[in-house]
Protein backbone atom coordinates (compact mmCIF):
# COMPACT_ATOMS: atom_id res chain seq x y z
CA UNK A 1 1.24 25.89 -14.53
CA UNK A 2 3.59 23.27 -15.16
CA UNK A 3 2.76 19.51 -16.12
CA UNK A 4 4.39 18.70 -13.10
CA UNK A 5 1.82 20.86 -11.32
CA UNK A 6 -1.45 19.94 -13.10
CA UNK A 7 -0.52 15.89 -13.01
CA UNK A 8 -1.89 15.15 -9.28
CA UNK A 9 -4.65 17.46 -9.88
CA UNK A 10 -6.13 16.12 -12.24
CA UNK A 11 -5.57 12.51 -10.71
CA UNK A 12 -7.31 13.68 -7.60
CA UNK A 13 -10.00 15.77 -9.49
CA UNK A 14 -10.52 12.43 -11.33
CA UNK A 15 -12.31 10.11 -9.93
CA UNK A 16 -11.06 6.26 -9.77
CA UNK A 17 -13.00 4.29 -12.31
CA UNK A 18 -14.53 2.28 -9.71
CA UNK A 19 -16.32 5.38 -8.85
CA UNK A 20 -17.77 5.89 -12.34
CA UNK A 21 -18.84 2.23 -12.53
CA UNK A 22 -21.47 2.89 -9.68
CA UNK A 23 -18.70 2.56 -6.80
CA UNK A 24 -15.92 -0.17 -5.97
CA UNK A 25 -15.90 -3.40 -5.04
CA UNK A 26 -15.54 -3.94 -0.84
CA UNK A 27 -13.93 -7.57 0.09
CA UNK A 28 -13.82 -8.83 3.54
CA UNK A 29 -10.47 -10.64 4.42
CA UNK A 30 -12.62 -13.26 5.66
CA UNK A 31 -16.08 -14.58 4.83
CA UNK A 32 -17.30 -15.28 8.39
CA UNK A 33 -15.37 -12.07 10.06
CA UNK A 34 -11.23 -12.37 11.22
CA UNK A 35 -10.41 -15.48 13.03
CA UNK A 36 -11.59 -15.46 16.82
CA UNK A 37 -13.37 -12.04 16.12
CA UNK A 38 -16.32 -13.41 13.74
CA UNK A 39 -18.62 -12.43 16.85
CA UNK A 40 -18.05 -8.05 15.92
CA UNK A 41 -18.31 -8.46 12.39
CA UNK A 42 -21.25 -6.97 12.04
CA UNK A 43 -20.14 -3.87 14.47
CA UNK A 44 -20.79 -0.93 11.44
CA UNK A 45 -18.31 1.35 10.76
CA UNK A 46 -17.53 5.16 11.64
CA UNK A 47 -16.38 7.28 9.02
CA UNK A 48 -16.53 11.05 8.85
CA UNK A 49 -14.43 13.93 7.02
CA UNK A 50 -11.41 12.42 6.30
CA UNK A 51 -11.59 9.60 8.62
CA UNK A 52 -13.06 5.90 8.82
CA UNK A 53 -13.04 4.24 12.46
CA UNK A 54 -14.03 1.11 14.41
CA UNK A 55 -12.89 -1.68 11.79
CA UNK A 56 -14.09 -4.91 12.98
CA UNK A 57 -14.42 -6.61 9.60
CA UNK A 58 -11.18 -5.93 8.03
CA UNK A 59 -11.57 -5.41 4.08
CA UNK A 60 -10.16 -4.49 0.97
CA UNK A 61 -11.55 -1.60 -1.24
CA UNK A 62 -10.57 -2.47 -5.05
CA UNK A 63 -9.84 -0.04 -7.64
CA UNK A 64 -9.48 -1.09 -10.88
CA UNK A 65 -6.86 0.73 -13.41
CA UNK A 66 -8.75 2.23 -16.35
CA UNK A 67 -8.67 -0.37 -19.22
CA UNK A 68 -7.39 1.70 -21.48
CA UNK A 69 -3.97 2.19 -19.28
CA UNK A 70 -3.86 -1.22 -17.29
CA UNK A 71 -0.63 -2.78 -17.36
CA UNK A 72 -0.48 -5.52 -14.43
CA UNK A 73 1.13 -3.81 -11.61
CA UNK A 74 -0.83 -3.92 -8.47
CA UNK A 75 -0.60 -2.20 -4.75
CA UNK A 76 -2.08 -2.67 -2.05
CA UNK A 77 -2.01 0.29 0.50
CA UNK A 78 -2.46 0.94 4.40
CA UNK A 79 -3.68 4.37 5.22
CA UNK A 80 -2.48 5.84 7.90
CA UNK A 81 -3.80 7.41 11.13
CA UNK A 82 -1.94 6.52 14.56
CA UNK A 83 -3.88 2.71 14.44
CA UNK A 84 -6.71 4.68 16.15
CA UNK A 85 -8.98 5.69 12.86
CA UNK A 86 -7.94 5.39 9.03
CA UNK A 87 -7.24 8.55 6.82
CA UNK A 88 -9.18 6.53 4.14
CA UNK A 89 -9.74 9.71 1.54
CA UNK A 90 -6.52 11.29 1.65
CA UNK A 91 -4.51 8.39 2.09
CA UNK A 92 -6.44 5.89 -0.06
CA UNK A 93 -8.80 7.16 -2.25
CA UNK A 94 -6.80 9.54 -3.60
CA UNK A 95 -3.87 7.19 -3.74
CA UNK A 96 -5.72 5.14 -5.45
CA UNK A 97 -6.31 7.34 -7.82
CA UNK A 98 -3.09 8.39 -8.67
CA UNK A 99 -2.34 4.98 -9.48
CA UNK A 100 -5.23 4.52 -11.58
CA UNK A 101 -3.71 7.28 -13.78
CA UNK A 102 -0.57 5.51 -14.37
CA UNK A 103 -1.93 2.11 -15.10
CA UNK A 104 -2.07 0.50 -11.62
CA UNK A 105 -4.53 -1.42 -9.86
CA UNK A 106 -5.29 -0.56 -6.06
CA UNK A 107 -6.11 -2.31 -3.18
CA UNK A 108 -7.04 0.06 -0.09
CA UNK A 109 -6.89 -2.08 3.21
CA UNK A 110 -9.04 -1.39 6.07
CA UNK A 111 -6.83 -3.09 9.05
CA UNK A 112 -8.02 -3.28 12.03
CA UNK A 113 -7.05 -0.72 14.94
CA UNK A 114 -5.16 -1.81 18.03
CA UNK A 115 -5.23 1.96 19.91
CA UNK A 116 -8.93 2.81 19.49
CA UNK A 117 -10.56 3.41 22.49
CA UNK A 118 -11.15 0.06 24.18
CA UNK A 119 -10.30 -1.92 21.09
CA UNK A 120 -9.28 -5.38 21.70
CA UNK A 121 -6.96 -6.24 18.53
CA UNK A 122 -3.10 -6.27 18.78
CA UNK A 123 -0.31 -5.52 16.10
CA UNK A 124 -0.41 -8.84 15.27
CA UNK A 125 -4.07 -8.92 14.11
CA UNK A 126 -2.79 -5.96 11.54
CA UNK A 127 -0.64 -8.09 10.51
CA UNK A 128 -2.47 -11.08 9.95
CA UNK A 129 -4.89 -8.44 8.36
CA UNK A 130 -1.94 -7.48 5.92
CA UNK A 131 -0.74 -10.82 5.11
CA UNK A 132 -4.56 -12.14 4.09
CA UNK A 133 -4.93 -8.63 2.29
CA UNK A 134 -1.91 -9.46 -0.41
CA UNK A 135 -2.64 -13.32 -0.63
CA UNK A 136 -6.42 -12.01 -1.68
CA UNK A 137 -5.19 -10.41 -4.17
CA UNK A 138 -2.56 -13.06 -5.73
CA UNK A 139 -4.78 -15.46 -5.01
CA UNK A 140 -7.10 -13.87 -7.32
CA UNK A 141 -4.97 -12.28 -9.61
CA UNK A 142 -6.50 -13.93 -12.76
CA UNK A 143 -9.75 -12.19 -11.79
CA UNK A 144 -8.25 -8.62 -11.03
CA UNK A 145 -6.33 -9.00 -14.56
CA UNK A 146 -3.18 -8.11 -11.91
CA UNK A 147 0.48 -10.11 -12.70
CA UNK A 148 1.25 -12.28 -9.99
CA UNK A 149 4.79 -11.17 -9.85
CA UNK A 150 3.78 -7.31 -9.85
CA UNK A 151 1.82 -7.07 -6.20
CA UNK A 152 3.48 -4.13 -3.84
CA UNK A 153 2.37 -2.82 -0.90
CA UNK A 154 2.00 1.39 0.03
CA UNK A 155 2.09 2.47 3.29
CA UNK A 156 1.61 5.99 4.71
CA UNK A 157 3.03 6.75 8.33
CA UNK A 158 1.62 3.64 10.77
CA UNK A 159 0.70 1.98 7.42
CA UNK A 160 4.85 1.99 7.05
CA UNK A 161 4.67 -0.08 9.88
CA UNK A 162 2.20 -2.28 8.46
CA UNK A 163 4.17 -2.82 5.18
CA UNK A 164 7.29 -3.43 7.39
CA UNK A 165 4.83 -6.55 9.22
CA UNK A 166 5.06 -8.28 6.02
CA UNK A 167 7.69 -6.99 3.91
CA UNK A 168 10.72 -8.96 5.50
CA UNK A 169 9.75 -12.26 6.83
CA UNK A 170 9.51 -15.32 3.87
CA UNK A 171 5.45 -15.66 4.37
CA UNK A 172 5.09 -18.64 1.90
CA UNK A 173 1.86 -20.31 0.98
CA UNK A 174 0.98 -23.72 2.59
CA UNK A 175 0.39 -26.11 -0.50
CA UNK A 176 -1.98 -28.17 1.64
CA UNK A 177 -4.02 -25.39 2.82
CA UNK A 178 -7.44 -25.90 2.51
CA UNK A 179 -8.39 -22.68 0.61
CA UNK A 180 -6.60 -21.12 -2.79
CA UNK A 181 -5.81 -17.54 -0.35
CA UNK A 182 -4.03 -19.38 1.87
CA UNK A 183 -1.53 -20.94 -0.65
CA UNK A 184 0.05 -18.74 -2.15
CA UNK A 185 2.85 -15.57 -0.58
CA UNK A 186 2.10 -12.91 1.56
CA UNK A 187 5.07 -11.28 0.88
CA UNK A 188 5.01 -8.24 -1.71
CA UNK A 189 7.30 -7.91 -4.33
CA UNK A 190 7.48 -4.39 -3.91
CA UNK A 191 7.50 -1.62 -0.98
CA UNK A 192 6.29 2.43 -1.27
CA UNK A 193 6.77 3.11 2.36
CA UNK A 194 5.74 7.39 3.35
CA UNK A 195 7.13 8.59 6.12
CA UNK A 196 6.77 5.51 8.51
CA UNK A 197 6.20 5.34 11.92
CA UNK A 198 8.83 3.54 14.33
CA UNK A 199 10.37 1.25 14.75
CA UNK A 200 12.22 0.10 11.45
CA UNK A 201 13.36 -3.50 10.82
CA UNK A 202 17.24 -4.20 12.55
CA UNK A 203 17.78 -6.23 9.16
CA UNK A 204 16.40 -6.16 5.68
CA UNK A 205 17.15 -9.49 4.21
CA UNK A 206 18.68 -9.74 1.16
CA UNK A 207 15.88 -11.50 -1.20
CA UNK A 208 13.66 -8.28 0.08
CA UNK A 209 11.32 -6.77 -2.97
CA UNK A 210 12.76 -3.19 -3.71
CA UNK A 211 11.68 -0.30 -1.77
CA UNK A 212 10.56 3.49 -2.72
CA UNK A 213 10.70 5.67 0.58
CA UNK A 214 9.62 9.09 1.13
CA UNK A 215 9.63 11.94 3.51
CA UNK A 216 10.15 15.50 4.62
CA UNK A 217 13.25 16.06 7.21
CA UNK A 218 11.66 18.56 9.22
CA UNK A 219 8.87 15.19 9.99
CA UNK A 220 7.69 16.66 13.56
CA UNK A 221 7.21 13.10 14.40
CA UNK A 222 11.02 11.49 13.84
CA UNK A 223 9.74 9.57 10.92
CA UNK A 224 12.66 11.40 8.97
CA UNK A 225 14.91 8.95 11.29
CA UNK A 226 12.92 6.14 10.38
CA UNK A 227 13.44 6.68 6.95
CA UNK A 228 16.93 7.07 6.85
CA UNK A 229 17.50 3.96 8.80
CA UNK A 230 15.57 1.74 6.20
CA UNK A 231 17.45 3.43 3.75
CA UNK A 232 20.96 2.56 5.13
CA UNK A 233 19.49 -1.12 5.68
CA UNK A 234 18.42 -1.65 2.62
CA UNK A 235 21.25 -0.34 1.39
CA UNK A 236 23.06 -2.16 3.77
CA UNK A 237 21.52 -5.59 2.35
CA UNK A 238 22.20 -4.77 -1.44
CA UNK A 239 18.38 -4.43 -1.85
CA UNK A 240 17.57 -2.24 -4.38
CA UNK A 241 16.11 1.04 -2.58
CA UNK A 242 15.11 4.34 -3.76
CA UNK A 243 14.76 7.41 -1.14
CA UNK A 244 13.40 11.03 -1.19
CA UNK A 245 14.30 12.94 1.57
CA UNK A 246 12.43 16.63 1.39
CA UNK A 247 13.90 19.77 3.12
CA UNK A 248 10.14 20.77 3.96
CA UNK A 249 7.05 19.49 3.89
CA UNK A 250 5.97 18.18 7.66
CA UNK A 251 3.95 15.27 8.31
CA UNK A 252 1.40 14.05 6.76
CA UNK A 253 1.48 15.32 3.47
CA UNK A 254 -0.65 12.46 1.74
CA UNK A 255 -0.28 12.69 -1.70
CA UNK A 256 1.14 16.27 -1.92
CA UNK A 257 -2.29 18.16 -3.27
CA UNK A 258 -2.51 20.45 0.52
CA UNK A 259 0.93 21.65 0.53
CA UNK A 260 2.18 24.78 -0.31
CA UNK A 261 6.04 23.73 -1.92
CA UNK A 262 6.13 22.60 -5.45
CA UNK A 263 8.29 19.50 -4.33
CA UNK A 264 6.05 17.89 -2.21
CA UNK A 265 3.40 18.09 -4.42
CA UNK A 266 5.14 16.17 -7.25
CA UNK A 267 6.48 13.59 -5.05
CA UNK A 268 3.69 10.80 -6.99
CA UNK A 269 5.16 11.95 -9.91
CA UNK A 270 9.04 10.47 -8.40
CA UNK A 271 7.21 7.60 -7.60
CA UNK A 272 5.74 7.18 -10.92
CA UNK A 273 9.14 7.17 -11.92
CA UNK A 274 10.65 4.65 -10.01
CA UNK A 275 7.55 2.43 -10.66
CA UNK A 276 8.57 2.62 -14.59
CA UNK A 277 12.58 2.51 -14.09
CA UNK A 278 12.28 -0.86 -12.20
CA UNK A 279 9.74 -2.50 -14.67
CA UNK A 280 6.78 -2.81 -12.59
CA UNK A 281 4.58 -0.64 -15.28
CA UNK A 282 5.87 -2.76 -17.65
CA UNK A 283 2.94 -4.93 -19.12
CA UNK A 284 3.47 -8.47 -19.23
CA UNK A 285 4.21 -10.54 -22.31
CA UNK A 286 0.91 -12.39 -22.92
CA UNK A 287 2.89 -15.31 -24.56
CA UNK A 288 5.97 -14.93 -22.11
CA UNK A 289 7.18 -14.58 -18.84
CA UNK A 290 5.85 -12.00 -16.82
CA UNK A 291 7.34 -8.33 -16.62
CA UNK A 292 8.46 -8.87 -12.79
CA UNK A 293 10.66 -6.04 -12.74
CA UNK A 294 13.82 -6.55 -10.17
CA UNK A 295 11.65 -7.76 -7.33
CA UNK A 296 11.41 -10.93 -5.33
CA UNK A 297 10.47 -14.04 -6.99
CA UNK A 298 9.67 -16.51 -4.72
């Protein structure tokens, strides 16, 4: 069996270190519940197999890298699952842990879910949810031992869509807010986008963080299309952009481990790749600038 082969085995065999430290840390976006829903806060959650349902205190799940392999970078990713339940194992936990294995601290969002059965939120409230989830995490990245400068965000399928919420528009922080969250960007630096729903932006703009994107072509839901259309627009805007465009592989692949073709199953490993090329694994100088890689720096 070939390294290539073992590699995302033994990152999904391995459990994330927050795991071995008795279990991660959970965060809720906000304190008091999200803004004009602090009222179903306290609604539990569903979760089940695969599956984790009826968010109504949007959160993030931390996953610290393993000290010993650390190096600054940071991502923060959105599960998929058709914004009617979350495919929070296959999709973040063992996303997560892949990126644990190459140094990377990981942020697993629980959004909230605008086409679950009588749910009341809207796009917008993922997006809000997105936005708070990535100034959480700069806001704090002193405490998460996380660079600033190094924050991307990982989206599989509908979670593209959430990464395209907040990948494009400026999103800076109000100086005069009254918190530390709300002062700082929303924006990532970075953007892993697997095969994304619709639609894709009509523009990247130019001072856009760089972009990985991945999918099979025979994608049974179009998101092939998707993907090639943020690829010409990013290419389109001079952004830096890196695509992988698979002969095979359907939807919903995750992070490779089910499928049955050798290519698909190493995909993490291309992404590890491009993670190192651009400089995001990079660790920063501790008496110098940070290791920012090519990405935005506003």
């Amino acid at each position: 069996m070939t390294v290539a082969r073992v590699a995302p085995l033994l990152a999904v065999l391995l459990l994330p270190a927050a795991f071995a430290q008795g279990g991660p840390q959970v965060i809720p976006l906000w304190p008091k519940g999200a803004p004009g829903f602090e009222s179903r806060r306290d609604i539990p959650e569903e979760a089940k197999d695969y599956w984790v349902r009826s968010i109504n205190n949007p959160s993030i799940t931390v996953f610290p890298a393993p000290r010993s392999k650390a190096n600054g970078c940071a991502i923060v990713v959105a599960p998929g699952g058709g914004f009617r339940e979350l495919v929070f194992d296959a999709e973040g936990i063992q996303a997560a842990s892949y990126l644990n294995s190459i140094g990377v601290t990981v942020f697993v969002l629980k959004y909230r879910l605008p086409k679950e059965k009588d749910s009341p939120y809207t796009l917008d409230n993922v997006r809000q949810d997105a936005y708070r989830a990535l100034r959480i995490v700069r806001s704090r990245a002193a405490e998460f031992q996380v660079d600033p400068h190094r924050i991307g965000m990982m989206g599989f399928s509908v979670g593209g869509i959430v990464v395209n919420q907040v990948a494009y528009a400026k999103a800076v922080g109000d100086p005069a807010a009254a918190g530390p969250v709300e002062r700082v960007s929303g924006r990532p630096d970075f953007e892993v986008i697997v095969y994304p729903g619709e639609p894709a932006p009509q523009v990247v703009p130019p001072d856009t963080g760089p972009a990985f994107l991945v999918c099979a072509t025979d994608d049974e839901y179009g998101c092939d299309q998707v993907t090639l259309d943020l690829n010409e627009r990013f290419r389109a805007a001079k952004v830096p952009v890196e695509a992988h465009f698979f002969e095979r592989g359907k939807h919903a692949f995750n992070m490779g481990y089910r499928s049955p073709y050798s290519a698909i199953r190493g995909w993490p490993n291309r992404l590890a790749d491009w993670l190192g090329d651009s400089g995001f694994l990079k660790p920063a100088d501790p008496g110098g600038p940070s290791a920012a890689g090519p990405g935005r720096k506003d």
